[in-house]
Protein backbone atom coordinates (compact mmCIF):
# COMPACT_ATOMS: atom_id res chain seq x y z
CA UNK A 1 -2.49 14.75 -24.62
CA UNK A 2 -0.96 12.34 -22.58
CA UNK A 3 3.33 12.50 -22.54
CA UNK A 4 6.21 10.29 -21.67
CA UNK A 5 6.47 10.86 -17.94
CA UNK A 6 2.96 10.57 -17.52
CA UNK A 7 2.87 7.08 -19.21
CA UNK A 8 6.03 6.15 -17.25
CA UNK A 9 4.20 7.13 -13.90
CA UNK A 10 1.10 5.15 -14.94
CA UNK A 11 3.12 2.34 -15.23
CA UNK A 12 5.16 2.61 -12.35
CA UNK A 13 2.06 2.20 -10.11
CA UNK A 14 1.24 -0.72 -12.48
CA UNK A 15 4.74 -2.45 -11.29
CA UNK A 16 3.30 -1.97 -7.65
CA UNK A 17 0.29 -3.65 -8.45
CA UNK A 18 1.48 -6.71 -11.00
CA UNK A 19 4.73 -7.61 -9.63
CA UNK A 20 5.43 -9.95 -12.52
CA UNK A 21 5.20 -7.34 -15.09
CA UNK A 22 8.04 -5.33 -13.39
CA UNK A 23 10.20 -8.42 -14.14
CA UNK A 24 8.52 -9.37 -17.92
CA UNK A 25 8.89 -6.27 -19.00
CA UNK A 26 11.75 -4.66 -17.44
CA UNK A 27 10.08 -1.55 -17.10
CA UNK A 28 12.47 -0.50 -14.30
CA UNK A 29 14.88 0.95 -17.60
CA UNK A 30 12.37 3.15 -18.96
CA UNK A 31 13.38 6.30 -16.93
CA UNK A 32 16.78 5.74 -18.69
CA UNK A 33 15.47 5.54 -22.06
CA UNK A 34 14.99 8.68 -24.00
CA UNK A 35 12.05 8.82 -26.71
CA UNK A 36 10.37 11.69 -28.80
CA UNK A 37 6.40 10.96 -26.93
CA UNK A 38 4.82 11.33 -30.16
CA UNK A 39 6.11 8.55 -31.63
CA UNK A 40 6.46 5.88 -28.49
CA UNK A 41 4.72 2.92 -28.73
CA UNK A 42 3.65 0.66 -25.38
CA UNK A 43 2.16 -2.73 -25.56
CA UNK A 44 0.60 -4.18 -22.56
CA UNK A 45 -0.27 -7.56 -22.43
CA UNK A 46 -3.70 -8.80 -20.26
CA UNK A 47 -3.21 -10.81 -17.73
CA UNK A 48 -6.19 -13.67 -16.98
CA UNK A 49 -7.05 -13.50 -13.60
CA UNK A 50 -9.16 -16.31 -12.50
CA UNK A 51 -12.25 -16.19 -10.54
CA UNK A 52 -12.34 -17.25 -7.08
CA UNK A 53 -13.64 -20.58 -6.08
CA UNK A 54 -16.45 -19.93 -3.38
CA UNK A 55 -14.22 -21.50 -1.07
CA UNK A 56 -11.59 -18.85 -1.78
CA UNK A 57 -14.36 -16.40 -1.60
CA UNK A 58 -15.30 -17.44 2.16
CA UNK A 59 -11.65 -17.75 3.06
CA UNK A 60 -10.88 -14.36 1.98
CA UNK A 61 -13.98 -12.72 3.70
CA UNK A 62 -12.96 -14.57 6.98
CA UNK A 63 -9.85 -13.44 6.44
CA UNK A 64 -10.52 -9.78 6.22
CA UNK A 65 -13.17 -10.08 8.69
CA UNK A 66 -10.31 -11.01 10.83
CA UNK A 67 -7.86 -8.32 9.84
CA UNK A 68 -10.56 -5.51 10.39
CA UNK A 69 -11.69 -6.44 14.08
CA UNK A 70 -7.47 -6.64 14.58
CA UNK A 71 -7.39 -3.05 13.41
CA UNK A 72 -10.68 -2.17 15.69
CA UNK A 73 -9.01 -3.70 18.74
CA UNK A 74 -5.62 -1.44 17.97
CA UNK A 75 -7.58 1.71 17.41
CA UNK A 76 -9.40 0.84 20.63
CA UNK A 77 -5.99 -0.11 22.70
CA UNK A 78 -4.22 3.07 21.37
CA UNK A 79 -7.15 5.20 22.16
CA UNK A 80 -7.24 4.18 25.88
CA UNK A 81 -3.22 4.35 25.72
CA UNK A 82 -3.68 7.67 24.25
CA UNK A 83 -6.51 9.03 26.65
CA UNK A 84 -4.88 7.58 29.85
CA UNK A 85 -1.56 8.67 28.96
CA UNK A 86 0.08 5.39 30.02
CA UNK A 87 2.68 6.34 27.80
CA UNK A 88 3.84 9.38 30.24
CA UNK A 89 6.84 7.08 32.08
CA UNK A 90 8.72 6.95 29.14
CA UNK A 91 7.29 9.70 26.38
CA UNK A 92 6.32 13.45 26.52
CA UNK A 93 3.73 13.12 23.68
CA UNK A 94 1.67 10.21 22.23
CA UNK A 95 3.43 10.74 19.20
CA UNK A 96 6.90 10.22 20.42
CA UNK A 97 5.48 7.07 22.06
CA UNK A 98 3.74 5.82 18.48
CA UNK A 99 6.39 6.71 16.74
CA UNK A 100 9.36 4.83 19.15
CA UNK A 101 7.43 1.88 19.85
CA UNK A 102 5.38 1.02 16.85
CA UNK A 103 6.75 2.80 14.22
CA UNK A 104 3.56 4.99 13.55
CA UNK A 105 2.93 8.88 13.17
CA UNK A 106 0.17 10.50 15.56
CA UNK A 107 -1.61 10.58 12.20
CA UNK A 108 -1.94 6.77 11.56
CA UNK A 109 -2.57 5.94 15.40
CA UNK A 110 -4.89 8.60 16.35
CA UNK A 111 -8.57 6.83 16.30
């Protein structure tokens, strides 16, 4: 059986996604509001999301066409950074270096 806090974290990640039902809804006041689970009711309302006109459709393929060679030409660019070690003049580790000058752990900028 499903209880309070487990609804409330559903729909928290439901406010990430549909930013406009953070605001309908007011869900934001829910972790405030006390309520015996067997007997709390939640109504969610469908949203109509409209299909994409094929020109949408080839903008948005160009578009993340574009955003995944950007992310192949970083990896590349911090893997010769990383494998040269151009960062030694101003950082011990490749990780310091990430992490001062592009706000990134050795985890995300490791390729």
């Amino acid at each position: 059986m499903i209880n309070l806090s487990d609804i409330l974290s559903i729909l928290s990640v439901i406010v990430l996604v549909i930013p406009n039902l953070k605001k309908n809804y007011k869900l934001q006041h829910f972790s405030s509001i006390r309520v015996d689970p067997g007997s709390a009711t939640i109504t969610v309302t469908a949203v109509e999301v409209p299909e994409l006109t094929e020109e949408e459709q080839r903008d948005r393929l160009h578009l993340e066409r574009r955003v995944e060679r950007a992310f192949f030409e970083a990896g590349k660019a911090l893997t010769e950074l990383r494998d040269r070690r151009l960062y030694r003049s101003t950082h011990k580790t490749f990780e310091e270096y990430c992490r001062d000058r592009f706000a990134h752990s050795r985890q995300q900028s490791n390729y």
